[in-house]
PDB file of N, CA and C in Angstrom:
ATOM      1  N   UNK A   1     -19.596  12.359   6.708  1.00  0.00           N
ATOM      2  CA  UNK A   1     -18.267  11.944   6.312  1.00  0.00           C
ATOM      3  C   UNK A   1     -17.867  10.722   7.136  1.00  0.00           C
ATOM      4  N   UNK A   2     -17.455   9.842   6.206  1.00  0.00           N
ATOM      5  CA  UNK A   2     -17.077   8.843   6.654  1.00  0.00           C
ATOM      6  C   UNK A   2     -15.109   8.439   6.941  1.00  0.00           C
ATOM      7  N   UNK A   3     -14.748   7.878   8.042  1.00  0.00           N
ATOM      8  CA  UNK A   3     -13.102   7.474   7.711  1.00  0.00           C
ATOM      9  C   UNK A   3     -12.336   6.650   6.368  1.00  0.00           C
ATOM     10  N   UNK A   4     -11.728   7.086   6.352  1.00  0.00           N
ATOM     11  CA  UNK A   4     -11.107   6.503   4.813  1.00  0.00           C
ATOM     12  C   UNK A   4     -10.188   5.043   5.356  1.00  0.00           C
ATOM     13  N   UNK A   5     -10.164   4.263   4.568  1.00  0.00           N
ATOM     14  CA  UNK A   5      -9.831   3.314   4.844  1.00  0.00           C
ATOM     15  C   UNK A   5      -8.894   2.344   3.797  1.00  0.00           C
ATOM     16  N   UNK A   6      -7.885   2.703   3.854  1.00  0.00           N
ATOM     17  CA  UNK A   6      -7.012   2.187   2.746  1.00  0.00           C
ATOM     18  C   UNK A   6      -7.284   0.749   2.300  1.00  0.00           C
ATOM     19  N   UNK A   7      -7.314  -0.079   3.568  1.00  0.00           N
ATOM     20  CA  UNK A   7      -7.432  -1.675   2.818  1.00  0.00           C
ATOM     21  C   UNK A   7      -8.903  -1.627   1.937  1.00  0.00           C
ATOM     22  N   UNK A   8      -9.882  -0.956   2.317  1.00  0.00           N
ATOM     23  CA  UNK A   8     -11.340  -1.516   1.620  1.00  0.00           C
ATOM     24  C   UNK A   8     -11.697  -0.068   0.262  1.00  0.00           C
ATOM     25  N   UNK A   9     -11.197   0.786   0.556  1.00  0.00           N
ATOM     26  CA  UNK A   9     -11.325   1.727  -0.308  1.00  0.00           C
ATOM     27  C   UNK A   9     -11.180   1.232  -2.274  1.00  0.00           C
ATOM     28  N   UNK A  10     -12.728   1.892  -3.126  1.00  0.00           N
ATOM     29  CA  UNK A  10     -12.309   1.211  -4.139  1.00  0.00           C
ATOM     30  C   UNK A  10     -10.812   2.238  -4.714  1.00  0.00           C
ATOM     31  N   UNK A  11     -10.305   1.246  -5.948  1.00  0.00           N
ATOM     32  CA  UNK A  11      -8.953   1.771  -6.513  1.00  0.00           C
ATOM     33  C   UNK A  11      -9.673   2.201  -7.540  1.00  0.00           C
ATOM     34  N   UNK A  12      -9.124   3.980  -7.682  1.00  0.00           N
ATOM     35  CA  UNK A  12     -10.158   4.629  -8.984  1.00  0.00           C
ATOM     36  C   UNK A  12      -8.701   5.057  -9.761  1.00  0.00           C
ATOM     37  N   UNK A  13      -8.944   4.660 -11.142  1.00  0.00           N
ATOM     38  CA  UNK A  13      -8.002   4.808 -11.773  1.00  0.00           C
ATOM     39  C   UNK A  13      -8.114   6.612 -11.745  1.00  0.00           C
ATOM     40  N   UNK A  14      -6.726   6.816 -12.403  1.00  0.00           N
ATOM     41  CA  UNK A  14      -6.324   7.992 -12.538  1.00  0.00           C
ATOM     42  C   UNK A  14      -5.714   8.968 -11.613  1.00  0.00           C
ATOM     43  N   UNK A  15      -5.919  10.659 -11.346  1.00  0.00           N
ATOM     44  CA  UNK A  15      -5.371  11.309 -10.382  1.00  0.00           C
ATOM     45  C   UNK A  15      -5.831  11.257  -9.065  1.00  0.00           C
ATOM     46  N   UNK A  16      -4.956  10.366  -7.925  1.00  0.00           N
ATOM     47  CA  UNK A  16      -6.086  10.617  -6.445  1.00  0.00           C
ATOM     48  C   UNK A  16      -5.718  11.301  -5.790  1.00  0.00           C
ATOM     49  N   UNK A  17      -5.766  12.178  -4.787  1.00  0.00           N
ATOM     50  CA  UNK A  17      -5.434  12.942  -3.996  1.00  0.00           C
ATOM     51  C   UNK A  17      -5.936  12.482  -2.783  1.00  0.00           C
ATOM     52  N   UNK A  18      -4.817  12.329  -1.845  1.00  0.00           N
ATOM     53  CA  UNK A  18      -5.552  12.409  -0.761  1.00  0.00           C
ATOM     54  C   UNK A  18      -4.293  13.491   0.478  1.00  0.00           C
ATOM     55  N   UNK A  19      -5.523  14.050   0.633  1.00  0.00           N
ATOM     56  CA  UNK A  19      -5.167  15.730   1.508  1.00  0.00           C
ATOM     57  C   UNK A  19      -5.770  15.286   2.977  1.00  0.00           C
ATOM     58  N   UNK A  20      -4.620  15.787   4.015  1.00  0.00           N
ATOM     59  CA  UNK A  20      -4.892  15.513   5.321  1.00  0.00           C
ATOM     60  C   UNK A  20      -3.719  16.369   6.318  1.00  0.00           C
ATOM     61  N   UNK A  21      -4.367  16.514   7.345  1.00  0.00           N
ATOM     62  CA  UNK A  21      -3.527  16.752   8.513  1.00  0.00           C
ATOM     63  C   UNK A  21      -2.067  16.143   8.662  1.00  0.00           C
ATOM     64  N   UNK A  22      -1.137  16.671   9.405  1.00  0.00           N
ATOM     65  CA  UNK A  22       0.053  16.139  10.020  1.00  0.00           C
ATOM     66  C   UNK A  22      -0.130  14.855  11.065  1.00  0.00           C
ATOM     67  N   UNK A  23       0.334  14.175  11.254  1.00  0.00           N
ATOM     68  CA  UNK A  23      -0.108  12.489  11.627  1.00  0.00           C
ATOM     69  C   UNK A  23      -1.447  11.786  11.489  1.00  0.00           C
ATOM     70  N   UNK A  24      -2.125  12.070  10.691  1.00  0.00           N
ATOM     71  CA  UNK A  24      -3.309  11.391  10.562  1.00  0.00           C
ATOM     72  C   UNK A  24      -2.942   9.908   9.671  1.00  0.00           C
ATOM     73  N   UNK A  25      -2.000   9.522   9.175  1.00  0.00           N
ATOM     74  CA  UNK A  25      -1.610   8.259   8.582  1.00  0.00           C
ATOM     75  C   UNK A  25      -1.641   8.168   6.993  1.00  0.00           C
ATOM     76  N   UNK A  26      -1.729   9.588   6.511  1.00  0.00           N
ATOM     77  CA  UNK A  26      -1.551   9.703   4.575  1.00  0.00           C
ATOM     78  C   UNK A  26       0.083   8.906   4.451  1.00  0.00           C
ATOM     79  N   UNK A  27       1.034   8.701   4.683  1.00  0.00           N
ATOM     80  CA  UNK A  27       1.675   7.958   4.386  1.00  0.00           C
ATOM     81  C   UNK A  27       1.424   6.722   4.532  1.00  0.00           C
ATOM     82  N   UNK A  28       1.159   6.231   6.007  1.00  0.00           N
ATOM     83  CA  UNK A  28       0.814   4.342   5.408  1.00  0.00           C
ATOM     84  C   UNK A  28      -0.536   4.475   4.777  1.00  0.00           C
ATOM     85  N   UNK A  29      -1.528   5.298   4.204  1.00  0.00           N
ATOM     86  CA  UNK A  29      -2.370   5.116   3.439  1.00  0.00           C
ATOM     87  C   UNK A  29      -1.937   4.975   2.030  1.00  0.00           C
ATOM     88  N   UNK A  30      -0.914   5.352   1.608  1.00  0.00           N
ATOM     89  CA  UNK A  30      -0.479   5.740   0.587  1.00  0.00           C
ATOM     90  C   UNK A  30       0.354   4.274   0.192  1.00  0.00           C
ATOM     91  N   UNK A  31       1.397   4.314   0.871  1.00  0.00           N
ATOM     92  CA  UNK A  31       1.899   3.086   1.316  1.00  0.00           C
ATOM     93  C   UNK A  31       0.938   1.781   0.537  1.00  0.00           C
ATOM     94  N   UNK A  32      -0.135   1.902   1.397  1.00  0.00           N
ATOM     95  CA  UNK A  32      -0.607   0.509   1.547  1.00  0.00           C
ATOM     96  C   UNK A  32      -1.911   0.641  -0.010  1.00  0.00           C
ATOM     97  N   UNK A  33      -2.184   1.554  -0.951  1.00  0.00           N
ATOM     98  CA  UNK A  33      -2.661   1.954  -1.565  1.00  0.00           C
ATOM     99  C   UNK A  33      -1.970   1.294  -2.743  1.00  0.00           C
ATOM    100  N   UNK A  34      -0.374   1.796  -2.676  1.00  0.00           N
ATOM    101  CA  UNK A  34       0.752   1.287  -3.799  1.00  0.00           C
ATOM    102  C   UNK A  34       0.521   0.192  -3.653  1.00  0.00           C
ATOM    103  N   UNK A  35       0.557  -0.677  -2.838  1.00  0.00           N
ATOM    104  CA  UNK A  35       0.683  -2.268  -2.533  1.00  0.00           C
ATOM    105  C   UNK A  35      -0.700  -2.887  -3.310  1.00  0.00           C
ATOM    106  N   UNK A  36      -1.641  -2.366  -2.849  1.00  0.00           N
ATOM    107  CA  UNK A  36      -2.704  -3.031  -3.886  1.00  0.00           C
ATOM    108  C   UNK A  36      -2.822  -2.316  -5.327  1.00  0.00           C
ATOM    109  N   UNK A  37      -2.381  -1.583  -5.410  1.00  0.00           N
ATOM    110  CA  UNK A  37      -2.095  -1.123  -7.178  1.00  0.00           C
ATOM    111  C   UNK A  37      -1.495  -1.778  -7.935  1.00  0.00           C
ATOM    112  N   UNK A  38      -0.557  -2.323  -6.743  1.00  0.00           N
ATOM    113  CA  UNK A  38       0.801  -3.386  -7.587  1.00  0.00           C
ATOM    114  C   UNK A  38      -0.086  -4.616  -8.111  1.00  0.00           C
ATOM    115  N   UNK A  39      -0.800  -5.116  -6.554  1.00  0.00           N
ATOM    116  CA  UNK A  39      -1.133  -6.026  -6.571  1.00  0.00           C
ATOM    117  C   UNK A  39      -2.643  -6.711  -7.343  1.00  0.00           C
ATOM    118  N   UNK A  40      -3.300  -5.886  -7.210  1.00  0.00           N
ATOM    119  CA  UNK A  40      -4.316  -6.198  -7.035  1.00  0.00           C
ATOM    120  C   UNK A  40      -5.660  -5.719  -8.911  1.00  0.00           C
ATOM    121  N   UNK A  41      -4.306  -4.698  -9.397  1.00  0.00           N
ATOM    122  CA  UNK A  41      -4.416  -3.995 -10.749  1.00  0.00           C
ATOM    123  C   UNK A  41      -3.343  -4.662 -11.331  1.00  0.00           C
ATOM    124  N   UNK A  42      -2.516  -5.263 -10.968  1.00  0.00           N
ATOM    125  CA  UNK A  42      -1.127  -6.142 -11.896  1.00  0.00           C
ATOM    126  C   UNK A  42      -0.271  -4.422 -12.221  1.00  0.00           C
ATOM    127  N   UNK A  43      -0.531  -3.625 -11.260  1.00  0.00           N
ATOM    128  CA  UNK A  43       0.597  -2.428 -11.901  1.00  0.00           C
ATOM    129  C   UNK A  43       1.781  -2.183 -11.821  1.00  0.00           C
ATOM    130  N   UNK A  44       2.927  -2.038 -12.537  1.00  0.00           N
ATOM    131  CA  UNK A  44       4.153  -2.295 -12.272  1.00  0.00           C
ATOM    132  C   UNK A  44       4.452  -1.059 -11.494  1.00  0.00           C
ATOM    133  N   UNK A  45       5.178  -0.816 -10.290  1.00  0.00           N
ATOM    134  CA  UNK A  45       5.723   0.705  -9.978  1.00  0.00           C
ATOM    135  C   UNK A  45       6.237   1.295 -10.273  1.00  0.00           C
ATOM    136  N   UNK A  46       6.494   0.765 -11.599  1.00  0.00           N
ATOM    137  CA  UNK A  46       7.232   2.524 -12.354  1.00  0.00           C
ATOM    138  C   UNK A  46       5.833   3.137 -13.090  1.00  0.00           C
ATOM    139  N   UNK A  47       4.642   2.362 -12.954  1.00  0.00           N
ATOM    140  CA  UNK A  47       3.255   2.693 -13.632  1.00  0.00           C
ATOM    141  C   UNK A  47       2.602   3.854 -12.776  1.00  0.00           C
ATOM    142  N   UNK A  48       3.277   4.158 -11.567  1.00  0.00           N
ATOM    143  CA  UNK A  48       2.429   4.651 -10.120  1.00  0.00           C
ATOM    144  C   UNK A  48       3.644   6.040  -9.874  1.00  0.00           C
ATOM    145  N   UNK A  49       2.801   6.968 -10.059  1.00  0.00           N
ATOM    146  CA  UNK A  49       3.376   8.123  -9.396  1.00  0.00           C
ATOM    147  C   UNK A  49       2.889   8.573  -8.463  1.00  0.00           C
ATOM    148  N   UNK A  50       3.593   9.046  -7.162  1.00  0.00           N
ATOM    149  CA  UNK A  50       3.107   8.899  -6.096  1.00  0.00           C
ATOM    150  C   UNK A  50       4.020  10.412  -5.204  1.00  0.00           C
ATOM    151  N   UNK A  51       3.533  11.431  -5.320  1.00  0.00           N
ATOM    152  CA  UNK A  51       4.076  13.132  -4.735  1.00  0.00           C
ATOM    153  C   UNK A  51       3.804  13.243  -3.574  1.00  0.00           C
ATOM    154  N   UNK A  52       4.808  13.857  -2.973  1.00  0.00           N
ATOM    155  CA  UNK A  52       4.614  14.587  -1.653  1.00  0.00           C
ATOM    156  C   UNK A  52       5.695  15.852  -2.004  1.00  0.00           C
ATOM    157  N   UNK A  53       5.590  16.834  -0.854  1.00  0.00           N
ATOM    158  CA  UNK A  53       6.208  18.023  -0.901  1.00  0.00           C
ATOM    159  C   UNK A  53       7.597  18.424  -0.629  1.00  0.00           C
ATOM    160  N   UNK A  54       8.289  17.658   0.171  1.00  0.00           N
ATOM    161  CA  UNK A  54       9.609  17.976   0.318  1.00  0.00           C
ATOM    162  C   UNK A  54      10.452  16.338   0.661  1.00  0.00           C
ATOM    163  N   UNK A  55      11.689  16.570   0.371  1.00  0.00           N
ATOM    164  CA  UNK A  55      12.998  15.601   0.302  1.00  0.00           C
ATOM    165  C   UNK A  55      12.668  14.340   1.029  1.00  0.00           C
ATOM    166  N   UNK A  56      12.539  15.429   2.728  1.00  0.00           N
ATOM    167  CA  UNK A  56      12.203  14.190   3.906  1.00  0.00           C
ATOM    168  C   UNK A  56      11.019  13.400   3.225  1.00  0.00           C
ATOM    169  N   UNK A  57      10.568  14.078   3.351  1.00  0.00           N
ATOM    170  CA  UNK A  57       8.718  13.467   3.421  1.00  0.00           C
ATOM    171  C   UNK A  57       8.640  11.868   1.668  1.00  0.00           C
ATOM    172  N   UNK A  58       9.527  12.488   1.029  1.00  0.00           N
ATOM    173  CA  UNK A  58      10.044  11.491  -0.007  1.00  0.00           C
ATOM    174  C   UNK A  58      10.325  10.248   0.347  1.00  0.00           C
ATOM    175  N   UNK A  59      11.438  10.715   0.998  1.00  0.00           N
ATOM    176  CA  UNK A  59      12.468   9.603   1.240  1.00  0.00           C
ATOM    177  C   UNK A  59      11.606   8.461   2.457  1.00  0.00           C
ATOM    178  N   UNK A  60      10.726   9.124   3.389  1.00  0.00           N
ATOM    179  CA  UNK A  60      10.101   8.773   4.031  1.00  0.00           C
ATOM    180  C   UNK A  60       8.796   7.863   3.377  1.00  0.00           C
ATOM    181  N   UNK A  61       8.372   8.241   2.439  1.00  0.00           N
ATOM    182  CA  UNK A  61       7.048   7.584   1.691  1.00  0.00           C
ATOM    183  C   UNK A  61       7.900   6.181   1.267  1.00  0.00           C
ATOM    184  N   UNK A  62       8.929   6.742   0.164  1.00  0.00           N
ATOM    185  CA  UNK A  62       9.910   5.737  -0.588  1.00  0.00           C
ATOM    186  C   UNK A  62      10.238   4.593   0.190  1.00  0.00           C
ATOM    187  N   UNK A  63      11.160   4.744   1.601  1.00  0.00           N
ATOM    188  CA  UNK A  63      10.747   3.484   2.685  1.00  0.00           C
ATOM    189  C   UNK A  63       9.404   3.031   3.127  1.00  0.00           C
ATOM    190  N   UNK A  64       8.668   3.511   3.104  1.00  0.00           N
ATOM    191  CA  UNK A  64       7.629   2.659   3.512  1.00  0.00           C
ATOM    192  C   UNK A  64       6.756   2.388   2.639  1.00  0.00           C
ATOM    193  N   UNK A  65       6.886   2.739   1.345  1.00  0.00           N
ATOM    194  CA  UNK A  65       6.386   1.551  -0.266  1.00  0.00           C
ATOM    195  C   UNK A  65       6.980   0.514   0.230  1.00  0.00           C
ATOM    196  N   UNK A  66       8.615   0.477   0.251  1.00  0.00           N
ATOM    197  CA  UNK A  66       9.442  -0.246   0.047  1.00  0.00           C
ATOM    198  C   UNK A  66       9.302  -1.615   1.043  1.00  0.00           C
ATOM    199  N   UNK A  67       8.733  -1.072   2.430  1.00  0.00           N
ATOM    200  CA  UNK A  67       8.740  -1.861   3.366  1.00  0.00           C
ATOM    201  C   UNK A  67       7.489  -2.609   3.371  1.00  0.00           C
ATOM    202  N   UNK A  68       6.572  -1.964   3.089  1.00  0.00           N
ATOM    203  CA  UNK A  68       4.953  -2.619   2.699  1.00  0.00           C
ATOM    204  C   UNK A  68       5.147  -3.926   1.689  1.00  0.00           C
ATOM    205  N   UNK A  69       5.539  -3.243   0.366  1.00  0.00           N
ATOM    206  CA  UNK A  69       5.685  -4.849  -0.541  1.00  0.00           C
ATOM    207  C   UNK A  69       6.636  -5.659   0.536  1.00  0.00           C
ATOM    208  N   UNK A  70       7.954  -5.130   1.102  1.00  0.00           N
ATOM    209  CA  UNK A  70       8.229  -6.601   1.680  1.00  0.00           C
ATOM    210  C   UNK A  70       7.514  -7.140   2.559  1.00  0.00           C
ATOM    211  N   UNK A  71       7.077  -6.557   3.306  1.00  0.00           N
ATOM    212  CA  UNK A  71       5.911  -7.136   4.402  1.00  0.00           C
ATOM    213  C   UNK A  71       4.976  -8.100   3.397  1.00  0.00           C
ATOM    214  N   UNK A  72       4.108  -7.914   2.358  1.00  0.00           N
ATOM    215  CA  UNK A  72       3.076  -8.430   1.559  1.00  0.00           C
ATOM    216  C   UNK A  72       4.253  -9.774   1.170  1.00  0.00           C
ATOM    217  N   UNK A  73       5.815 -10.185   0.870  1.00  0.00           N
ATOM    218  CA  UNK A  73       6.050 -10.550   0.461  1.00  0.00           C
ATOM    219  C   UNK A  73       6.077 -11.722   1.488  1.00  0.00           C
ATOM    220  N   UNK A  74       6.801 -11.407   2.740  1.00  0.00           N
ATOM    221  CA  UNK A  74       6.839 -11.836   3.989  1.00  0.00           C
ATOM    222  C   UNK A  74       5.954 -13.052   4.455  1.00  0.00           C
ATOM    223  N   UNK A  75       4.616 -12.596   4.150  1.00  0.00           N
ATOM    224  CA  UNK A  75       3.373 -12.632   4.484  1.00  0.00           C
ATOM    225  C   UNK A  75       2.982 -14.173   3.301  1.00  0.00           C
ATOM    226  N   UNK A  76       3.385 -13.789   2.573  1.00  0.00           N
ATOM    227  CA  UNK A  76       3.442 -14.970   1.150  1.00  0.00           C
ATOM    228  C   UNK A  76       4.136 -16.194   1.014  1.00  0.00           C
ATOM    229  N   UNK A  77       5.011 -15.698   1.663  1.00  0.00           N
ATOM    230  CA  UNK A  77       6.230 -16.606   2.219  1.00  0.00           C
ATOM    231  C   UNK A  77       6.320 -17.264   3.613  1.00  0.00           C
ATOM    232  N   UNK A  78       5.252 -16.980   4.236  1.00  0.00           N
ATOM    233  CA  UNK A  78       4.651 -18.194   5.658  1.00  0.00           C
ATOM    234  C   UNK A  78       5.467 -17.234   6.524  1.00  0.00           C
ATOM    235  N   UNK A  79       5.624 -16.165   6.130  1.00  0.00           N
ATOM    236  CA  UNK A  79       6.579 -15.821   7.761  1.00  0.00           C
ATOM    237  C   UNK A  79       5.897 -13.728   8.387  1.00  0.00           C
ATOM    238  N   UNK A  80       5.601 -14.106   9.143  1.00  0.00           N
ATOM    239  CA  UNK A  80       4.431 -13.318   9.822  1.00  0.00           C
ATOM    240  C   UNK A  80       5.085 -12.064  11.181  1.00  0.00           C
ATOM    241  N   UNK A  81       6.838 -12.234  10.707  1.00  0.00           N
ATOM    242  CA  UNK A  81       7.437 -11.453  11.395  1.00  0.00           C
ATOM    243  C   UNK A  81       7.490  -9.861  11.158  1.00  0.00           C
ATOM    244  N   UNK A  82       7.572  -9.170  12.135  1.00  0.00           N
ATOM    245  CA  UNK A  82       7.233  -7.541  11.480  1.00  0.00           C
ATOM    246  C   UNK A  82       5.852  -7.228  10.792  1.00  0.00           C
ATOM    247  N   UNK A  83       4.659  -8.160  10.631  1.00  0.00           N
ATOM    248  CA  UNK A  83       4.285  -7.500   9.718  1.00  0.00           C
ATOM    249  C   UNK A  83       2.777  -6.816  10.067  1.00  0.00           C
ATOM    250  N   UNK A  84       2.699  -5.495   9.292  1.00  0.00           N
ATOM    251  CA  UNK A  84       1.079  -5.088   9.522  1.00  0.00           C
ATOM    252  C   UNK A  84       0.274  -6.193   9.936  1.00  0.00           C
ATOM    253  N   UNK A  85      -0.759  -5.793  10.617  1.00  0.00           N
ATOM    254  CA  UNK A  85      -1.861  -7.034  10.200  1.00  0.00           C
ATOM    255  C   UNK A  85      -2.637  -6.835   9.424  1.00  0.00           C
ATOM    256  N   UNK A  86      -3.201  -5.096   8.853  1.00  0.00           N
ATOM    257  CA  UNK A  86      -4.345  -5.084   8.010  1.00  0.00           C
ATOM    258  C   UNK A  86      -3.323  -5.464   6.835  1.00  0.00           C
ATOM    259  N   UNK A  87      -2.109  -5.972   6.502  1.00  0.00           N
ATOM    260  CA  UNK A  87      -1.718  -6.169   5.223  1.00  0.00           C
ATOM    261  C   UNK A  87      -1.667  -8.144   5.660  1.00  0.00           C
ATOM    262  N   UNK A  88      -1.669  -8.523   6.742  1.00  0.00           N
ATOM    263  CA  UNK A  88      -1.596 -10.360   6.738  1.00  0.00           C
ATOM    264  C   UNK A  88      -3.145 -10.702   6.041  1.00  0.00           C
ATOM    265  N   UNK A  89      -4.402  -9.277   6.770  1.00  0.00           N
ATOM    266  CA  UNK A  89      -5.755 -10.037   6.518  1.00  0.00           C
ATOM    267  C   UNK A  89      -6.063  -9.398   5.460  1.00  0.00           C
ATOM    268  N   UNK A  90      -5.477  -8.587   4.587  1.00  0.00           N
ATOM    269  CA  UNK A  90      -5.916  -8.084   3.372  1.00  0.00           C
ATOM    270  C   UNK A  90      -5.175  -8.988   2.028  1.00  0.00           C
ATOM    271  N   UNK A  91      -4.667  -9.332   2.343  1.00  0.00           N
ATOM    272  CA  UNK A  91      -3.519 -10.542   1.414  1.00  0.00           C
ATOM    273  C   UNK A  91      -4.907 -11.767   1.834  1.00  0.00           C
ATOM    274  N   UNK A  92      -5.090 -12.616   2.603  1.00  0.00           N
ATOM    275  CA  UNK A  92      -5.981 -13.634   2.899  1.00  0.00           C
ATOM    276  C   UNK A  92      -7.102 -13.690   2.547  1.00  0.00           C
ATOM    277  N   UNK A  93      -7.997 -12.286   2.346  1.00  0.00           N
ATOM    278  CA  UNK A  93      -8.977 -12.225   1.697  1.00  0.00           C
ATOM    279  C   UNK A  93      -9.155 -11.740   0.662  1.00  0.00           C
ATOM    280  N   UNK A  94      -7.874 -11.722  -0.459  1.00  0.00           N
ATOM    281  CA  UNK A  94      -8.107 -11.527  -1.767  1.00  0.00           C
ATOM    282  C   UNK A  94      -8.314 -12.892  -2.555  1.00  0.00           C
ATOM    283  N   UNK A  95      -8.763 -12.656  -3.506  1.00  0.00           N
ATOM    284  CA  UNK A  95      -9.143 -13.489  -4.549  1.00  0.00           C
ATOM    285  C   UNK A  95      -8.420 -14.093  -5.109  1.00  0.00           C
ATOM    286  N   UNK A  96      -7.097 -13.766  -5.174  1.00  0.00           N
ATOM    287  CA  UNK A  96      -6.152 -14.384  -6.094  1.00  0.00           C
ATOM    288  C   UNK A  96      -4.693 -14.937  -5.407  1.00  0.00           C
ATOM    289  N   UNK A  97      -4.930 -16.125  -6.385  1.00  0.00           N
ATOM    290  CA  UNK A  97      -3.874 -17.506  -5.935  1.00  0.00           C
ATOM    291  C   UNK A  97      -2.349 -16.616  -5.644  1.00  0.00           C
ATOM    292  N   UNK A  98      -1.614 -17.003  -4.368  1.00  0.00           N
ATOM    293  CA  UNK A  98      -0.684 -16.747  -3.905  1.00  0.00           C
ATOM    294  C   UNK A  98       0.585 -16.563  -5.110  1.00  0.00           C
ATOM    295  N   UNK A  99       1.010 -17.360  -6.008  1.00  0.00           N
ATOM    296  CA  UNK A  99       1.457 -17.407  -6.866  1.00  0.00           C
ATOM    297  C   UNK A  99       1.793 -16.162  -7.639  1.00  0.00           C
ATOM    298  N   UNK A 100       0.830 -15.901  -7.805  1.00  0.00           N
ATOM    299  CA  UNK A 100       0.496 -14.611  -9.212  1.00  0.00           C
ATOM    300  C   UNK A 100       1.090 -13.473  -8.124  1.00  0.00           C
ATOM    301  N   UNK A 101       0.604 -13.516  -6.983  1.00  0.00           N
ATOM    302  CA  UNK A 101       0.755 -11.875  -6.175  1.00  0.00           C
ATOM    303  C   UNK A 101       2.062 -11.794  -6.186  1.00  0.00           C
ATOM    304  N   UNK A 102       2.625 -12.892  -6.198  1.00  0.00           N
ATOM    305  CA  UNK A 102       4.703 -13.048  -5.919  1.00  0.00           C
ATOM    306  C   UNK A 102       5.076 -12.432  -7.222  1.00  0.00           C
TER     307      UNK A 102
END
């Protein structure tokens, strides 16, 4: 068994699950999963359903979708404040013109 790795992991269409321990990082995996679904499949987010088990844990995912695209947006926009880095070098080594990802 190998570590899972959100930025390089392929995107398999359909139901994914991913099951894990209490702080092992399934939210910014998840997080950063939406961001290239958006991005990287042209998927709109109302296209992406995305469950967890209770209110908190919602509201908690819901900010940090929310905060990921702005970071990716951030990042697009020349300004490098706040942001991940596996989302500055995963934006840099995609394929596609800055433009389109906006």
């Amino acid at each position: 068994m190998h570590d899972f790795n959100p930025v390089q992991t392929e995107l398999l269409q359909g139901v994914n699950l991913i099951e894990a321990s209490a702080g092992t990082g399934k939210t910014y995996a998840i997080a950063m999963l939406v961001l290239r679904f958006v991005v990287e499949r042209d998927m709109k987010i109302e296209e992406l359903l995305v469950v967890t088990f209770t209110k908190a844990a919602t509201e908690e995912l819901k900010a940090r979708v929310r905060a990921r695209l702005a970071e990716a947006k951030r990042v697009l926009d020349g300004r490098f404040d706040d942001v991940d880095s596996n989302v500055a070098a995963w934006l840099d080594a995609l394929d596609i013109e800055p433009e389109l990802v906006r």
